[in-house]
N, C-alpha and C. Protein backbone atom coordinates (compact mmCIF):
# COMPACT_ATOMS: atom_id res chain seq x y z
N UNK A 1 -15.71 -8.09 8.55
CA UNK A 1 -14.60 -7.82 7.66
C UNK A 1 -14.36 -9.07 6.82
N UNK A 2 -14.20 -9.13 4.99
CA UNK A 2 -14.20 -10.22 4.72
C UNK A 2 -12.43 -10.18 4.39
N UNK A 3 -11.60 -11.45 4.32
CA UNK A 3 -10.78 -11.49 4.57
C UNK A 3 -10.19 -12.43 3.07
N UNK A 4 -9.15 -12.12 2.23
CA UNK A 4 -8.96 -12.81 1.33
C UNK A 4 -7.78 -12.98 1.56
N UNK A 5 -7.17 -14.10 1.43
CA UNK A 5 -5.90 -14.81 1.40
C UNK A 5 -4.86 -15.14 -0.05
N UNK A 6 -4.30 -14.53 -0.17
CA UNK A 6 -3.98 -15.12 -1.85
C UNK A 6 -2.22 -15.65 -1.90
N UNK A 7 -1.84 -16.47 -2.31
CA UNK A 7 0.00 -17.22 -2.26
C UNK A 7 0.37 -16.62 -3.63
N UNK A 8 1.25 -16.30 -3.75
CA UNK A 8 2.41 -16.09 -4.95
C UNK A 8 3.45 -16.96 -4.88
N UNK A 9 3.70 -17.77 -5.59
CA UNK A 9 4.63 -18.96 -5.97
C UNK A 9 4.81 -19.35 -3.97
N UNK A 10 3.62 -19.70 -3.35
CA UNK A 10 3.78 -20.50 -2.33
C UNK A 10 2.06 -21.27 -2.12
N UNK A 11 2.40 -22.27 -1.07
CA UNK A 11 0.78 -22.65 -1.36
C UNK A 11 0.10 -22.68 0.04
N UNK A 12 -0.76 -21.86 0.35
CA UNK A 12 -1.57 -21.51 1.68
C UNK A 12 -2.15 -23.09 2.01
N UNK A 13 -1.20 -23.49 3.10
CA UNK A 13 -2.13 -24.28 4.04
C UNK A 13 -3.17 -23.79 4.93
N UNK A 14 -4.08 -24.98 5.45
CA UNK A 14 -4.97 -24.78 6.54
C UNK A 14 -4.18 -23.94 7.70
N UNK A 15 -3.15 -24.31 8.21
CA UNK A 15 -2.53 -23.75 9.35
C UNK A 15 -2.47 -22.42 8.75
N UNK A 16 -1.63 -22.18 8.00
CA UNK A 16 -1.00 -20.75 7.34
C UNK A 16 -2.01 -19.68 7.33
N UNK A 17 -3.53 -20.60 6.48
CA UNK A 17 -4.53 -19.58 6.74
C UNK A 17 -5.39 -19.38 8.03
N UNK A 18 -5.16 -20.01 8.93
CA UNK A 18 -5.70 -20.34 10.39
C UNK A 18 -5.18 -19.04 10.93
N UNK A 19 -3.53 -19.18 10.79
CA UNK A 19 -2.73 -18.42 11.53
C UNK A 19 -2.82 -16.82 11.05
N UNK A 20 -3.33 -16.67 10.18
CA UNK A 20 -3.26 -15.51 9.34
C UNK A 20 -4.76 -14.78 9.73
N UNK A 21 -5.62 -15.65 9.91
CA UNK A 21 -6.91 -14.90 10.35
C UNK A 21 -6.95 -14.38 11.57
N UNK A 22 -6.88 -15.30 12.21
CA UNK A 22 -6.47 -15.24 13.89
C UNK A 22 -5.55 -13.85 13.96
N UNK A 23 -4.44 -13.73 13.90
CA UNK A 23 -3.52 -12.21 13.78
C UNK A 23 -4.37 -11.00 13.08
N UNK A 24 -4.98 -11.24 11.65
CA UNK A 24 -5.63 -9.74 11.04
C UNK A 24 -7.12 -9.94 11.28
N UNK A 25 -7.78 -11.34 12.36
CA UNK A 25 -9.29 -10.96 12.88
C UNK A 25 -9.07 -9.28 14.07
N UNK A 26 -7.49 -9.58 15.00
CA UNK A 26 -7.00 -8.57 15.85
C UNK A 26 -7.16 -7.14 15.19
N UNK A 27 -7.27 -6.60 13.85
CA UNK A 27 -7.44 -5.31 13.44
C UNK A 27 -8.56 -4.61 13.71
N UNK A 28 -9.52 -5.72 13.56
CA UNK A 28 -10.88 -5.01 13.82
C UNK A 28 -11.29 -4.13 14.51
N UNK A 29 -10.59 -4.54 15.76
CA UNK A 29 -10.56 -3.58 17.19
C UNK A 29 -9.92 -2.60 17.37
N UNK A 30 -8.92 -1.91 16.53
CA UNK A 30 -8.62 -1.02 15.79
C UNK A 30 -9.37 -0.05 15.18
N UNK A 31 -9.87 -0.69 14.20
CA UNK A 31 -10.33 -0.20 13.21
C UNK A 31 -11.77 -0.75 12.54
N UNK A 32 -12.69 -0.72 13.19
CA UNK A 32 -13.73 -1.35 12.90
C UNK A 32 -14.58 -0.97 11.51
N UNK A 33 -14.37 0.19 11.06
CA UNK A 33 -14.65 0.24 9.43
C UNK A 33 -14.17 -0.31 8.20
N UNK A 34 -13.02 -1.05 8.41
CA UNK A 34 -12.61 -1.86 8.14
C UNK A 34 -13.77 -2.91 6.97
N UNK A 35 -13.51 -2.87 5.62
CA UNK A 35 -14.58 -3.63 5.02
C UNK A 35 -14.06 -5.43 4.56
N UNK A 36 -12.67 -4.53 3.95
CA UNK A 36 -12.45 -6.08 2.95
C UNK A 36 -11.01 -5.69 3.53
N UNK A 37 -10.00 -6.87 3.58
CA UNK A 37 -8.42 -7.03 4.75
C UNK A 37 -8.00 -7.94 3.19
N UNK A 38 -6.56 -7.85 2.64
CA UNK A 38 -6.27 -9.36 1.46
C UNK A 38 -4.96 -9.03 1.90
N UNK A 39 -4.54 -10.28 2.29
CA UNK A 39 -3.14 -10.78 2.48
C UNK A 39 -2.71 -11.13 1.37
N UNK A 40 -1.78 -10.89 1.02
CA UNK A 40 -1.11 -11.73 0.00
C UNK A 40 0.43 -12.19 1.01
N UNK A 41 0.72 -13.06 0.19
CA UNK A 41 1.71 -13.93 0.73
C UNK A 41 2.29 -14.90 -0.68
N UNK A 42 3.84 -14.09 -0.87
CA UNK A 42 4.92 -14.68 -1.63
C UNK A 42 5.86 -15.30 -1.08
N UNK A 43 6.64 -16.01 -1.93
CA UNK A 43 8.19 -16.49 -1.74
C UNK A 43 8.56 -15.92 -3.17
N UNK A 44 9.71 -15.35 -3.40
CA UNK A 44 10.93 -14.63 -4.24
C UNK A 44 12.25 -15.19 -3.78
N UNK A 45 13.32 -15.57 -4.44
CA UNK A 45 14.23 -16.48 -4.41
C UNK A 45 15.15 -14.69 -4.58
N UNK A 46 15.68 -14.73 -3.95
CA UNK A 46 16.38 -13.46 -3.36
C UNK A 46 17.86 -14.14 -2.80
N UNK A 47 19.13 -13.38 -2.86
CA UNK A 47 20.24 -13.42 -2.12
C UNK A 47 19.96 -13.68 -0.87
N UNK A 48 19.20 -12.58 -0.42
CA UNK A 48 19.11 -12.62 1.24
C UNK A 48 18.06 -13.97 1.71
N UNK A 49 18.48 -14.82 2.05
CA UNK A 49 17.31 -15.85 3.19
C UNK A 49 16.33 -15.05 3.81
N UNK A 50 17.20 -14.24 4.66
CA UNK A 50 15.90 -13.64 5.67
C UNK A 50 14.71 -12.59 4.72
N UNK A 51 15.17 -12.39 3.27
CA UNK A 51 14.49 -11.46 2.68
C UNK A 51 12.87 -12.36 1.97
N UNK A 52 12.70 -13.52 2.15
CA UNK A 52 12.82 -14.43 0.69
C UNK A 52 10.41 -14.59 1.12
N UNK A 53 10.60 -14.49 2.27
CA UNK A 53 9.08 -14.54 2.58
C UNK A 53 8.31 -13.27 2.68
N UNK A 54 7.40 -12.92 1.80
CA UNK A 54 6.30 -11.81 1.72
C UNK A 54 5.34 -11.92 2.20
N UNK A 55 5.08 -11.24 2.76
CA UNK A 55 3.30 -10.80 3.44
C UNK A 55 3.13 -9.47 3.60
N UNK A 56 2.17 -8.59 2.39
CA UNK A 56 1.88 -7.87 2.28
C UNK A 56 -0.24 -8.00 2.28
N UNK A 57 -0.45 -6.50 3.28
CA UNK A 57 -1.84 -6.86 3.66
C UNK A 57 -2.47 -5.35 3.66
N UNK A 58 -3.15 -5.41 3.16
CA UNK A 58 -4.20 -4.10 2.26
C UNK A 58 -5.27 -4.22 2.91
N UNK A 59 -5.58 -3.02 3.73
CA UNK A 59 -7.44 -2.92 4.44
C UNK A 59 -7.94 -1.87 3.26
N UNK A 60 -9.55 -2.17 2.61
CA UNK A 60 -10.25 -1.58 2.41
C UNK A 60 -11.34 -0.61 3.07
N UNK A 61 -11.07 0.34 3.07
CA UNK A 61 -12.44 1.28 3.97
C UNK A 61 -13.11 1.97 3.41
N UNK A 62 -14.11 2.28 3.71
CA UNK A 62 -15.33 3.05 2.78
C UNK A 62 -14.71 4.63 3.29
N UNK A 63 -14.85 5.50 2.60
CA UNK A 63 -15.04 5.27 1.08
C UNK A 63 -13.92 5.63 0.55
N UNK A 64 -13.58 4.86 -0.05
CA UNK A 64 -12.10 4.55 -1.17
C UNK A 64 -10.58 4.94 -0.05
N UNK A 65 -10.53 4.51 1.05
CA UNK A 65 -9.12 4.55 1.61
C UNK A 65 -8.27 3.16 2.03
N UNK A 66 -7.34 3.08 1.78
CA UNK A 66 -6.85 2.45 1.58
C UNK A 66 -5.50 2.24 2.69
N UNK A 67 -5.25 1.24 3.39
CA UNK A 67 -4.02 0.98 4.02
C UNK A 67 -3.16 -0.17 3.78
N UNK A 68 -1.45 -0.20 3.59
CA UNK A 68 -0.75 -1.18 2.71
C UNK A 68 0.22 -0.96 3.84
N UNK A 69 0.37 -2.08 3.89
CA UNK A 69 2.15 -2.54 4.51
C UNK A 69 2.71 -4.14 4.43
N UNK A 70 4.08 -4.12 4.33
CA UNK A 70 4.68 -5.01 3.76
C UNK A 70 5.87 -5.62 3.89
N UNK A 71 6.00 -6.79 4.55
CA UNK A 71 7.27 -7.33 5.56
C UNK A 71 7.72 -8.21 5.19
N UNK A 72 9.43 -8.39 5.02
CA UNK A 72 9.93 -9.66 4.66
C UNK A 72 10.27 -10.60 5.84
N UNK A 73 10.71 -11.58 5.48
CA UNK A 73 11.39 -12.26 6.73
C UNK A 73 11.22 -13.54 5.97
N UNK A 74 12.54 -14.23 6.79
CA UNK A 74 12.98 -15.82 6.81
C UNK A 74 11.42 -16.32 6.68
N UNK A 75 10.72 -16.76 7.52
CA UNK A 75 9.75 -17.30 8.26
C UNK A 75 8.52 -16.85 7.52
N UNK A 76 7.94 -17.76 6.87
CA UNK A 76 6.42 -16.88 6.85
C UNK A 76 5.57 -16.42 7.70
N UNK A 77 5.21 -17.60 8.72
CA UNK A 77 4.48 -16.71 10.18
C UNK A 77 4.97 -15.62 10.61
N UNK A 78 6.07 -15.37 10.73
CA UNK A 78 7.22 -14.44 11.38
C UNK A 78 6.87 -13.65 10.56
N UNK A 79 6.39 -13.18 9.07
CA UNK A 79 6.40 -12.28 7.81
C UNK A 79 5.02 -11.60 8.37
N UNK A 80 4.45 -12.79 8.73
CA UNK A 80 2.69 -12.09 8.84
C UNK A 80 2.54 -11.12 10.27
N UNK A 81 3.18 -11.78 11.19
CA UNK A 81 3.28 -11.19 12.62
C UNK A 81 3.51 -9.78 12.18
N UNK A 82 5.02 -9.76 11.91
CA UNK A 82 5.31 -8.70 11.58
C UNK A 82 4.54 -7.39 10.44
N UNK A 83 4.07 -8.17 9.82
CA UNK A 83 3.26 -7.15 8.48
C UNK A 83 1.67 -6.62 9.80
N UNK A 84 1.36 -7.28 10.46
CA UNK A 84 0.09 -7.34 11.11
C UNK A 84 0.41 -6.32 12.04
N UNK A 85 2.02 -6.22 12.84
CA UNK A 85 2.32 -5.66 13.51
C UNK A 85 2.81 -3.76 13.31
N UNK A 86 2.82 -4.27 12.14
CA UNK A 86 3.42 -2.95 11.18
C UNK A 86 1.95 -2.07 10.63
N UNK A 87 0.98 -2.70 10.51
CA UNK A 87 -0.89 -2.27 10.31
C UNK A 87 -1.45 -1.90 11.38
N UNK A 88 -0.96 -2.38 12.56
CA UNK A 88 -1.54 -1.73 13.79
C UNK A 88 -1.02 -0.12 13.73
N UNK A 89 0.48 -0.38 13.83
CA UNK A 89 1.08 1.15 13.81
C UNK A 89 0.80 1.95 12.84
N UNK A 90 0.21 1.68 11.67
CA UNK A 90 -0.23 2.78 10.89
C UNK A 90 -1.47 2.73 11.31
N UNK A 91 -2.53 2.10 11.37
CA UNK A 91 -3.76 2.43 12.10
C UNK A 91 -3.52 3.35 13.31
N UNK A 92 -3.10 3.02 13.79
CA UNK A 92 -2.99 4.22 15.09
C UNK A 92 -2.65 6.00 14.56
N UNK A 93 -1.50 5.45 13.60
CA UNK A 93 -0.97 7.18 13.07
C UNK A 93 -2.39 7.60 12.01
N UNK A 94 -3.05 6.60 11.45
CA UNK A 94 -3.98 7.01 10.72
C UNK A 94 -5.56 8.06 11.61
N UNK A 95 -5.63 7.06 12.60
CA UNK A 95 -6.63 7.17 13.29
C UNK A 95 -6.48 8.59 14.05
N UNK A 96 -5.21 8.80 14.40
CA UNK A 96 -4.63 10.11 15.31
C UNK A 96 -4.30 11.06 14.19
N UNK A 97 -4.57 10.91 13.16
CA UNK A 97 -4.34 12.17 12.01
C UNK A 97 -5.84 12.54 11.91
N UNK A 98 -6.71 11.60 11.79
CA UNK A 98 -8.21 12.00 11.76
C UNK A 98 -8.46 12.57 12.22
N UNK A 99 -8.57 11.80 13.71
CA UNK A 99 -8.61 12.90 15.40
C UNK A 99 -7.88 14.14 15.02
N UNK A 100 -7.53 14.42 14.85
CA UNK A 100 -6.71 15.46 14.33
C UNK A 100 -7.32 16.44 13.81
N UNK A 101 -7.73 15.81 12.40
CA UNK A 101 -8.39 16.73 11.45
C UNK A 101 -10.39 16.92 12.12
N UNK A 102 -10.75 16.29 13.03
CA UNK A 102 -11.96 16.68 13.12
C UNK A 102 -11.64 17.68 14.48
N UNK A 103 -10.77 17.24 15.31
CA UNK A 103 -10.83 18.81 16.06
C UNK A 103 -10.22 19.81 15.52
N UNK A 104 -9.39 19.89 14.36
CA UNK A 104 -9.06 20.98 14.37
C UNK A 104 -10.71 21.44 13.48
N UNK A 105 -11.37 20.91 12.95
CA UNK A 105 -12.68 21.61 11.98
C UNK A 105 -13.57 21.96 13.02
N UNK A 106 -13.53 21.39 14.31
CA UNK A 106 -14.59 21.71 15.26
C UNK A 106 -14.10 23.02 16.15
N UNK A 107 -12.56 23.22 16.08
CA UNK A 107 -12.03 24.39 16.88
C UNK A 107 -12.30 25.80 15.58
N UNK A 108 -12.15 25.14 14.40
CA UNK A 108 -12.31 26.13 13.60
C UNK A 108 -10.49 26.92 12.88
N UNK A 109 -9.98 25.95 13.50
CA UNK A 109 -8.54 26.26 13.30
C UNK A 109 -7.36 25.26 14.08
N UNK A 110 -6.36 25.28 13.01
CA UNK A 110 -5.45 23.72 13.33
C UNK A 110 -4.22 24.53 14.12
N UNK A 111 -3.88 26.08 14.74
CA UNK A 111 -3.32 26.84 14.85
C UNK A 111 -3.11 26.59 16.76
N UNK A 112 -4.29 25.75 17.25
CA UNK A 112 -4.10 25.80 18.45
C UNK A 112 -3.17 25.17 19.51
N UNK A 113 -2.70 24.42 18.40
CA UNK A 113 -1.88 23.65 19.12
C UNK A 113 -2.16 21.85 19.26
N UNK A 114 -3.29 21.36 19.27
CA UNK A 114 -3.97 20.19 19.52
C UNK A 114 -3.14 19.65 18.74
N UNK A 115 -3.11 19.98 16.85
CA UNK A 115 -2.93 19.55 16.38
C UNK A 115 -1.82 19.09 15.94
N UNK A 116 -1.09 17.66 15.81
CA UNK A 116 -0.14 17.77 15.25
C UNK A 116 0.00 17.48 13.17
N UNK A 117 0.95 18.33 13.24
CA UNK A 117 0.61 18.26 11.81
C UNK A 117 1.33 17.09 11.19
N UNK A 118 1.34 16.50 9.93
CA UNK A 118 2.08 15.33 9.42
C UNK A 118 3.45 15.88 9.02
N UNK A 119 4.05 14.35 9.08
CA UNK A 119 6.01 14.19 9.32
C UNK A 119 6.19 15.43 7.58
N UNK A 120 5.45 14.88 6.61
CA UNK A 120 5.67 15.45 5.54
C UNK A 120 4.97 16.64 5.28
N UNK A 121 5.62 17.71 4.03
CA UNK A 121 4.03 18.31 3.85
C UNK A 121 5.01 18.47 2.61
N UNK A 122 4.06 19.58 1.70
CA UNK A 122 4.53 19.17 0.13
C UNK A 122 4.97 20.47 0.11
N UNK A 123 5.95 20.82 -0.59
CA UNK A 123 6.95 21.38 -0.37
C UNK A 123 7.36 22.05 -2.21
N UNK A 124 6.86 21.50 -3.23
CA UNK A 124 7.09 21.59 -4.63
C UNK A 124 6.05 20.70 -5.50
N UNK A 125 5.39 21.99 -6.18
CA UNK A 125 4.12 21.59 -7.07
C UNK A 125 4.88 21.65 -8.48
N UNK A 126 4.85 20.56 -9.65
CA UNK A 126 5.61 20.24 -10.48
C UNK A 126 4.57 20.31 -11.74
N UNK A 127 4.29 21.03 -12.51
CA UNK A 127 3.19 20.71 -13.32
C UNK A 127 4.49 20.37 -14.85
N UNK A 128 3.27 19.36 -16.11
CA UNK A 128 3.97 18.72 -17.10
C UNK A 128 3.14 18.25 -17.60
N UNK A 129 3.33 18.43 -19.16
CA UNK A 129 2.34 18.28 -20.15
C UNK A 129 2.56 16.49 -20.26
N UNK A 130 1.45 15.77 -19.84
CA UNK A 130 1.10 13.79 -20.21
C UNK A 130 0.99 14.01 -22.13
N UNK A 131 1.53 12.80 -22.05
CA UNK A 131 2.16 12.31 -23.79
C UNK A 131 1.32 11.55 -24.01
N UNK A 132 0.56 10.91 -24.92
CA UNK A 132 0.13 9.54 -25.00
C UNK A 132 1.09 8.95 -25.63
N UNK A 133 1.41 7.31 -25.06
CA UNK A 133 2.44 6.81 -25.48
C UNK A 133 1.74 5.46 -25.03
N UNK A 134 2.27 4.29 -25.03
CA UNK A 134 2.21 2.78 -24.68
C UNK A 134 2.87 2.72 -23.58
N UNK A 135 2.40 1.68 -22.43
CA UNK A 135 3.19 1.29 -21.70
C UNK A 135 4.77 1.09 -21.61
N UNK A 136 5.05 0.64 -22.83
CA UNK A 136 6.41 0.20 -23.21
C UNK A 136 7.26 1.28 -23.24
N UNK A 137 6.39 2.15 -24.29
CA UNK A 137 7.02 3.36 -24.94
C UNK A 137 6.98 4.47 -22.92
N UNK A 138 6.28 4.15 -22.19
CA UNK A 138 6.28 5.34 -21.21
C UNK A 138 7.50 4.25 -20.55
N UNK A 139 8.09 3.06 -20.28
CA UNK A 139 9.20 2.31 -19.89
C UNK A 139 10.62 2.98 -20.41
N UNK A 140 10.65 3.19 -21.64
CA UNK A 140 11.41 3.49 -22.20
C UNK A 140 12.03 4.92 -21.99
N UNK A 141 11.19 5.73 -21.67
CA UNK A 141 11.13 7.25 -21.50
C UNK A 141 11.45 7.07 -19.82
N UNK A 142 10.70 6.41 -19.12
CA UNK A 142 11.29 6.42 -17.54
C UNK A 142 12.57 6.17 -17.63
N UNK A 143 13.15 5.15 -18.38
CA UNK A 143 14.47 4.55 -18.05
C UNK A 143 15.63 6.04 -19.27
N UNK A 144 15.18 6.05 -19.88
CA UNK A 144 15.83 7.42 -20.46
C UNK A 144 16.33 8.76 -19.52
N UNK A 145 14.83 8.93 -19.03
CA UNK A 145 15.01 10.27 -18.14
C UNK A 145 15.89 9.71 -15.97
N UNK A 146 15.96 8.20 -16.04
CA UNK A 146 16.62 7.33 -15.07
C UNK A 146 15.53 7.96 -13.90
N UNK A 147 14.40 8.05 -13.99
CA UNK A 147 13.29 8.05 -12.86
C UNK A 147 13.20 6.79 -12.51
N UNK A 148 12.26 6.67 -11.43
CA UNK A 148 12.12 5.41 -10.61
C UNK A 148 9.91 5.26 -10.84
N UNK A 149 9.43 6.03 -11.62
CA UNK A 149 8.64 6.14 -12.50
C UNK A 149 8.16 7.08 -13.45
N UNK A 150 7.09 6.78 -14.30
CA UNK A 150 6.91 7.53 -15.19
C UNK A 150 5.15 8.01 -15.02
N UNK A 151 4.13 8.95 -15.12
CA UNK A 151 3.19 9.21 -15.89
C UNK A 151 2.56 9.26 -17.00
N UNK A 152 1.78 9.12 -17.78
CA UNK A 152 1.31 9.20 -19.33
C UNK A 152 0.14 8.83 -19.39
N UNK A 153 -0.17 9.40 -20.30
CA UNK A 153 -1.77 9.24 -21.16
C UNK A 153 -1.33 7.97 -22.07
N UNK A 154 -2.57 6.35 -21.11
CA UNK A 154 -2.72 5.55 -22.81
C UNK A 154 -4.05 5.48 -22.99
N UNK A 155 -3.60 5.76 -24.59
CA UNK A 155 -4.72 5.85 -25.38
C UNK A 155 -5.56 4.26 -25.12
N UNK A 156 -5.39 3.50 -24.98
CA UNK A 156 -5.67 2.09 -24.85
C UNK A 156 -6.35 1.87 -24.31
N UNK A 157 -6.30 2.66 -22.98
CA UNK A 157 -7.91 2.27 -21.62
C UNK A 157 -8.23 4.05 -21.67
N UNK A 158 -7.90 4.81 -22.12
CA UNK A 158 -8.00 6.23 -22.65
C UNK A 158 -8.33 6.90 -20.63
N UNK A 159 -6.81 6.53 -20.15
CA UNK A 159 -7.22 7.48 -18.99
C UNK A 159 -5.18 7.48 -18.38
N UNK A 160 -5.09 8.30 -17.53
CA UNK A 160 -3.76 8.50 -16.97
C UNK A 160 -2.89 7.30 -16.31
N UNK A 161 -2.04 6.63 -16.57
CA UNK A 161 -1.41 5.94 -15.91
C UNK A 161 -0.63 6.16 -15.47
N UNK A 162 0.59 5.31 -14.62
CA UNK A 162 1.65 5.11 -13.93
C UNK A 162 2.11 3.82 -14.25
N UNK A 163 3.65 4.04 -14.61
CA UNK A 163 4.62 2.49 -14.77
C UNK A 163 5.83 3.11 -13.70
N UNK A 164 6.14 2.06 -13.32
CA UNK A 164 7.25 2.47 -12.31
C UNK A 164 8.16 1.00 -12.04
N UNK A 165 9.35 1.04 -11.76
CA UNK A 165 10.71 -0.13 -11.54
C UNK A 165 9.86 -0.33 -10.38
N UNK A 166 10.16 -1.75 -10.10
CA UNK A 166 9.93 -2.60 -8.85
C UNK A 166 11.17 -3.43 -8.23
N UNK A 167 11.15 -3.35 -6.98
CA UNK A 167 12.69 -3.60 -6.23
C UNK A 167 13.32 -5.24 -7.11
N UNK A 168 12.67 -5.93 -7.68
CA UNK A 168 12.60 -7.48 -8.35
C UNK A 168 13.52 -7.17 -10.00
N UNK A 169 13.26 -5.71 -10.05
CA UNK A 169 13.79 -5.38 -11.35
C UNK A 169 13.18 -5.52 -12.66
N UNK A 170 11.77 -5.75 -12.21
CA UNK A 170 10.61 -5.68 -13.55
C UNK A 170 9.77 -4.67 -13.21
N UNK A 171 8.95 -4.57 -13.85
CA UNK A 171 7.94 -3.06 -13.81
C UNK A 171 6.53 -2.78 -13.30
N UNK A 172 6.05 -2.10 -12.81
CA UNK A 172 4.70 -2.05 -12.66
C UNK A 172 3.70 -1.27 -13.66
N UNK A 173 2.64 -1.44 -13.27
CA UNK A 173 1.35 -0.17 -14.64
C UNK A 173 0.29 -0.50 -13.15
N UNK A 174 0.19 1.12 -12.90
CA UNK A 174 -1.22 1.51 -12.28
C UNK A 174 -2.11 2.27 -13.16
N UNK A 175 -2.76 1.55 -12.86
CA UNK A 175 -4.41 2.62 -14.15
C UNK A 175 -5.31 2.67 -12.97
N UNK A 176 -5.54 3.67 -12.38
CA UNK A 176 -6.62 4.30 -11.56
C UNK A 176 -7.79 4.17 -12.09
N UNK A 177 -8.62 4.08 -11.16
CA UNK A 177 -10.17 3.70 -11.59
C UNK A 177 -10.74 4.52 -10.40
N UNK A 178 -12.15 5.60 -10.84
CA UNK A 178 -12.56 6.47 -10.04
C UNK A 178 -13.33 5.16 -8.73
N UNK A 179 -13.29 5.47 -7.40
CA UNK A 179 -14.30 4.56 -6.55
C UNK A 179 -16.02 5.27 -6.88
């Protein structure tokens, strides 16, 4: 598993990254498909103290899945424990949804009971004609219609995006890229 480390307005010591391998080398055993693991690790000057340290940590798995979780705390070690601790528990719910889905394909039906089904299920299919517009211009239209994001066609990378508010109070842009 290769392992990337990256600081946002903080600066990764030897220890910090010592301590950080050592805790997410522990996933493996989990999850041994596991390809590429990237920590990131901020400081944000926040009201709250205990809010103010980030460690957010993303596993890559073939093919194209993806696992994210993301913990504040006083303490940076204390941020990572916890974010590391919070990746186990979705590995497990991940791994037991699989299990899941291959016996129910081998019983031939998810009806038997084995299976448990997920906390969510979708409930309302919403279809809506994408605008091409600019980033800015799809900002403007989120904050109009008071969503917490928006969709749109930009013409610019000529494929579907996403802008959406971020808890910091500035914005994001996802542009999907096929794996």
């Amino acid at each position: 598993m290769e392992l990337i480390i990256r600081g946002r307005n903080i600066e990764i010591t030897d220890q910090i990254e010592a301590y950080a391998r050592k805790r997410i080398a522990r996933l493996e055993r989990f999850l041994p498909t596991v390809s590429q693991a990237e920590l990131e690790l901020a400081q944000e000057n926040t009201r709250s103290r205990d809010q103010r340290q980030i460690a957010q940590l993303t596993l890559r798995m073939t093919p194209g899945i993806l696992l994210r979780a993301e913990e504040r705390h006083a303490d940076l070690l204390a941020a990572i424990d916890l974010v590391v601790d919070k990746m186990e528990r979705r590995i497990e719910r991940f791994k037991g949804r699989r299990e899941g889905r291959v016996r129910a394909e081998a019983t031939g039906s998810a009806s038997t009971g084995e299976v448990s089904s997920p906390a969510g299920r979708i409930v309302k299919i919403k279809r809506f004609e994408v605008t091409a517009m600019t980033p800015e211009e799809a900002i403007e239209q989120m904050e109009l219609l008071g969503h917490d994001f928006f969709i749109f066609y930009n013409p610019e990378t000529a494929s579907i995006n996403l802008v959406y508010r971020r808890r910091d109070g500035n914005y994001g842009l996802i542009q999907p890229e096929l794996a």
